[in-house]
Protein backbone atom coordinates (compact mmCIF):
# COMPACT_ATOMS: atom_id res chain seq x y z
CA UNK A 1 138.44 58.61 69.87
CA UNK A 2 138.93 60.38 73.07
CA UNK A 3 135.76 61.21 75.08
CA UNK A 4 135.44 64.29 77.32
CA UNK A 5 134.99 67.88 77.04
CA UNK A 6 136.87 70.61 75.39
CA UNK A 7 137.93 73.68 76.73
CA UNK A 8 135.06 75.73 74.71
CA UNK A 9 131.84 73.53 76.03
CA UNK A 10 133.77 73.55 79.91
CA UNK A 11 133.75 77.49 79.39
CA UNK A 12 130.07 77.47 77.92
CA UNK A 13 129.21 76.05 80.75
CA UNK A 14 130.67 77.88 83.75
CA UNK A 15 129.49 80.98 81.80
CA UNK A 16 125.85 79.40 82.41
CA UNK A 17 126.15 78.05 85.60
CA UNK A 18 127.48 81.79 86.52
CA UNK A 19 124.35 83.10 84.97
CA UNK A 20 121.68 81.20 87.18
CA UNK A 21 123.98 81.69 90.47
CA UNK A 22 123.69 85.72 89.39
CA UNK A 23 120.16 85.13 89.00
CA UNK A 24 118.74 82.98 91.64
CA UNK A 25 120.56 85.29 94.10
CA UNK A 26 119.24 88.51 93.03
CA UNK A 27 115.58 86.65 93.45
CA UNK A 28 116.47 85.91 97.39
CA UNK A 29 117.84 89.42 97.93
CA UNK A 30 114.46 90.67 96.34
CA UNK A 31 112.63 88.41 98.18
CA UNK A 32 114.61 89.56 101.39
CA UNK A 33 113.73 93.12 100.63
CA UNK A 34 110.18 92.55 100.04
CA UNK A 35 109.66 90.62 103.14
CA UNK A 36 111.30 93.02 105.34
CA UNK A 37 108.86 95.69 104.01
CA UNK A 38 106.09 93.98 104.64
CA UNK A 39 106.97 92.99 108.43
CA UNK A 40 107.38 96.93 108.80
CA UNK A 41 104.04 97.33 107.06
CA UNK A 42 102.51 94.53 109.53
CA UNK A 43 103.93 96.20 112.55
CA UNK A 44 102.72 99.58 111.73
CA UNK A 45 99.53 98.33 111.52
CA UNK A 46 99.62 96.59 115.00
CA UNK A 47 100.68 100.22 116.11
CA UNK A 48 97.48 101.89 114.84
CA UNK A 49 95.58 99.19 116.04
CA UNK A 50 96.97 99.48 119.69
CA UNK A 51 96.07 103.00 119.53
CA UNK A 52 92.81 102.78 118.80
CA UNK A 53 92.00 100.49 120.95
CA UNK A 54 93.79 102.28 123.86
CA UNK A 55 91.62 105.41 122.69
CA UNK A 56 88.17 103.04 122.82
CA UNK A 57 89.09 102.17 126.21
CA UNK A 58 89.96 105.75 127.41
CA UNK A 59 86.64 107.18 125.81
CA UNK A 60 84.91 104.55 127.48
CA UNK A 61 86.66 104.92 131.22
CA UNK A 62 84.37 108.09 132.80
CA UNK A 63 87.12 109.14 135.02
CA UNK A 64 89.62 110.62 131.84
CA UNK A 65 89.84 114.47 131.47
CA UNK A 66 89.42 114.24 127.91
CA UNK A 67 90.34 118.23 126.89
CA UNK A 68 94.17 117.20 128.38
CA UNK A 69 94.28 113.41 126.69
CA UNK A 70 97.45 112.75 125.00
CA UNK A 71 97.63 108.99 124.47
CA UNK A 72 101.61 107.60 123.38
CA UNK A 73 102.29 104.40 122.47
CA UNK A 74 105.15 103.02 120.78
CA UNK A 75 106.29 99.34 119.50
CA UNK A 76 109.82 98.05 118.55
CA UNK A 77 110.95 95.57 116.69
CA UNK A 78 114.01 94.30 114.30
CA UNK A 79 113.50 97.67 112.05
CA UNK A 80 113.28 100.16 114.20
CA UNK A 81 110.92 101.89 117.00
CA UNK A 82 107.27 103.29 115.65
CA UNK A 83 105.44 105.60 117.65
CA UNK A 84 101.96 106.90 117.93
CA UNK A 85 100.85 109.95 119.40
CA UNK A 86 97.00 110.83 119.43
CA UNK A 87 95.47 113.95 121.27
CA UNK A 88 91.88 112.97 121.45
């Protein structure tokens, strides 16, 4: 009796193996995608949070001509530039 595979089981099998390649890389592009939108989310948040701080500290400095106050501030990173513009 000859031991081994035949051609239908070897086939069977790449099929499969194909199958969870297909599907474990869709699950790291996803993850990828997912990631990358949540570093933009992050960084938009450290934006906003510059800003206001930037407007605590110019509300709080006496010497600012508040009724001409345009305050600008912009971050970049690996997805781009965000900017902020406040008039207080």
């Amino acid at each position: 009796m000859k031991k081994g595979f035949t051609l239908i089981e070897v086939v069977v099998a790449l099929a499969l193996l194909i199958i969870v390649v297909a599907v474990v890389s869709t699950a790291f592009a996803l993850t990828g995608r997912v990631n990358a939108a949540a570093n933009q989310k992050i960084t938009a948040q450290q934006v906003a949070v510059n800003a206001t701080e930037e407007l605590r500290y110019l509300a709080i400095n006496e010497s600012t001509d508040k009724d001409s106050l345009l305050v600008s501030l912009s971050e970049t990173d690996l997805f781009g530039t965000y900017n902020v513009l406040s008039a207080v």
